[in-house]
C-alpha atoms as a PDB file:
ATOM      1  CA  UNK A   1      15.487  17.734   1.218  1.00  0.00           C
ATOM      2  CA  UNK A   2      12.068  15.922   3.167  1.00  0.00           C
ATOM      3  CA  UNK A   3      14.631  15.410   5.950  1.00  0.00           C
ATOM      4  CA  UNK A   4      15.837  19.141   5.873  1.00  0.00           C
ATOM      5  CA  UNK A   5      12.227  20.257   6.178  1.00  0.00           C
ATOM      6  CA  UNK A   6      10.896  18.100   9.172  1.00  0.00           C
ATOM      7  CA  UNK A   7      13.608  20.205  11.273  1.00  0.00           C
ATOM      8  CA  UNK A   8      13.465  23.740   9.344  1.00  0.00           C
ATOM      9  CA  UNK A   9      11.454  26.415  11.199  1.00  0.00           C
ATOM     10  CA  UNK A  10       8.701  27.224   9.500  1.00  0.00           C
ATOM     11  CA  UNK A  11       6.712  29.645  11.718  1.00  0.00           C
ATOM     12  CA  UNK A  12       8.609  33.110  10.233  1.00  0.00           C
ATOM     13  CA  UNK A  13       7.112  32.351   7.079  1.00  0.00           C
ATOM     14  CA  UNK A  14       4.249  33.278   5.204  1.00  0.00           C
ATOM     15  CA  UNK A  15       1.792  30.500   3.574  1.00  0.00           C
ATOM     16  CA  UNK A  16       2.178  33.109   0.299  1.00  0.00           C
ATOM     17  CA  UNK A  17       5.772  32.590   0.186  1.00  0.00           C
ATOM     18  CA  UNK A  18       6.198  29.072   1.031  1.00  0.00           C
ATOM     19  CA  UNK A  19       7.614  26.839  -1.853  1.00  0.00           C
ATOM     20  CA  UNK A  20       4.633  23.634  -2.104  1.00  0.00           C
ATOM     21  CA  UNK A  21       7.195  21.116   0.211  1.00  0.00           C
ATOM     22  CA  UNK A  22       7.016  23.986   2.647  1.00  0.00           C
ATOM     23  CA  UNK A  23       3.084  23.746   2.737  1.00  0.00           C
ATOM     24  CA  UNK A  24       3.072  19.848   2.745  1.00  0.00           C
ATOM     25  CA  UNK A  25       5.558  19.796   5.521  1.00  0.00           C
ATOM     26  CA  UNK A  26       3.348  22.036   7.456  1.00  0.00           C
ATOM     27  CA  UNK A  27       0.052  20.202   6.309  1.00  0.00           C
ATOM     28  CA  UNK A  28       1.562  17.287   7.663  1.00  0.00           C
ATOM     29  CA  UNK A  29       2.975  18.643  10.823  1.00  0.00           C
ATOM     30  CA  UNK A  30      -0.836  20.060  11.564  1.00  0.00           C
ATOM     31  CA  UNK A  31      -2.551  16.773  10.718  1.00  0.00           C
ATOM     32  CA  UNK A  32       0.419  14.975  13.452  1.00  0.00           C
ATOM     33  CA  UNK A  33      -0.730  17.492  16.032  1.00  0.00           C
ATOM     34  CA  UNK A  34      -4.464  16.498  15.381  1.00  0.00           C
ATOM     35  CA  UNK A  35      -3.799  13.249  15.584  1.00  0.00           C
ATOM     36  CA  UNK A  36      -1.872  13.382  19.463  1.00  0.00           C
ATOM     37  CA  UNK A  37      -4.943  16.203  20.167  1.00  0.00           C
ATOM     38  CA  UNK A  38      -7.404  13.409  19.195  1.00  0.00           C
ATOM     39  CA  UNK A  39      -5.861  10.756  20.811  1.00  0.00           C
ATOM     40  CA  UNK A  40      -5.376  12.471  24.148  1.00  0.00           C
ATOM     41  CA  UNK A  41      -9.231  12.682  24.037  1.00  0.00           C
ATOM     42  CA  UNK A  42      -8.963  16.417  23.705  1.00  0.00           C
ATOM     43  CA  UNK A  43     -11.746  16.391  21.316  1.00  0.00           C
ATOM     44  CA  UNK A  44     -13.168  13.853  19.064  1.00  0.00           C
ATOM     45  CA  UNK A  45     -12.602  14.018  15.133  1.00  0.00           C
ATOM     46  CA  UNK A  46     -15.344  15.878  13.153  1.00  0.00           C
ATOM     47  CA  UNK A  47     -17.349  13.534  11.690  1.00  0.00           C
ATOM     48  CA  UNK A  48     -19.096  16.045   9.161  1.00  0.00           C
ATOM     49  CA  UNK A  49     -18.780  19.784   8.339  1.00  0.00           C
ATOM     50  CA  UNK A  50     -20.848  22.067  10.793  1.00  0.00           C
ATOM     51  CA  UNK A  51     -23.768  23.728   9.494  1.00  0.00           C
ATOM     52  CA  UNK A  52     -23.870  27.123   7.310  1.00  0.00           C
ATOM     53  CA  UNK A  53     -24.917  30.055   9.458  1.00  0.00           C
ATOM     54  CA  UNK A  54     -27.785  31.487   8.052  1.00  0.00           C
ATOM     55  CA  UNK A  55     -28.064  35.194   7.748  1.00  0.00           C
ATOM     56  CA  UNK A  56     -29.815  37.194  10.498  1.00  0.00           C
ATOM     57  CA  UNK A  57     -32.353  39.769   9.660  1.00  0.00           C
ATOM     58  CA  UNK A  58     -33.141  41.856  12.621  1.00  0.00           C
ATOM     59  CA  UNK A  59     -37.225  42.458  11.173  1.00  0.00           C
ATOM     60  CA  UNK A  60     -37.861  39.019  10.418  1.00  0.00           C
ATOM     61  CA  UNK A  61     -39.689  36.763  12.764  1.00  0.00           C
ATOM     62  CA  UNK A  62     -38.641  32.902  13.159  1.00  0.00           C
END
């Protein structure tokens, strides 16, 4: 079945109706595309979540 899912097409489905080896096989196709991104020097890997935005008020002052 892992074999039948590296080759099955994936991208007419929803996330919502994907069984949970659907939504591996996809997790793990996405983190092998990061990987070739990253190593092509596209980009380097996040090192830490970005900050929150905070809120803006338009009357308050900074």
């Amino acid at each position: 079945m892992a074999e039948d899912l590296r080759n099955a097409d994936l991208s007419d489905l929803s996330v919502r109706n994907m069984t949970p080896e659907q939504r591996a096989e996809l997790r793990r196709r996405f983190r092998h595309f990061l990987q070739h991104v990253w190593k092509a020097g596209a980009r380097p890997a996040p090192t830490a979540a970005p900050k929150k935005v905070r809120r803006w008020v338009p009357t308050k002052r900074v």
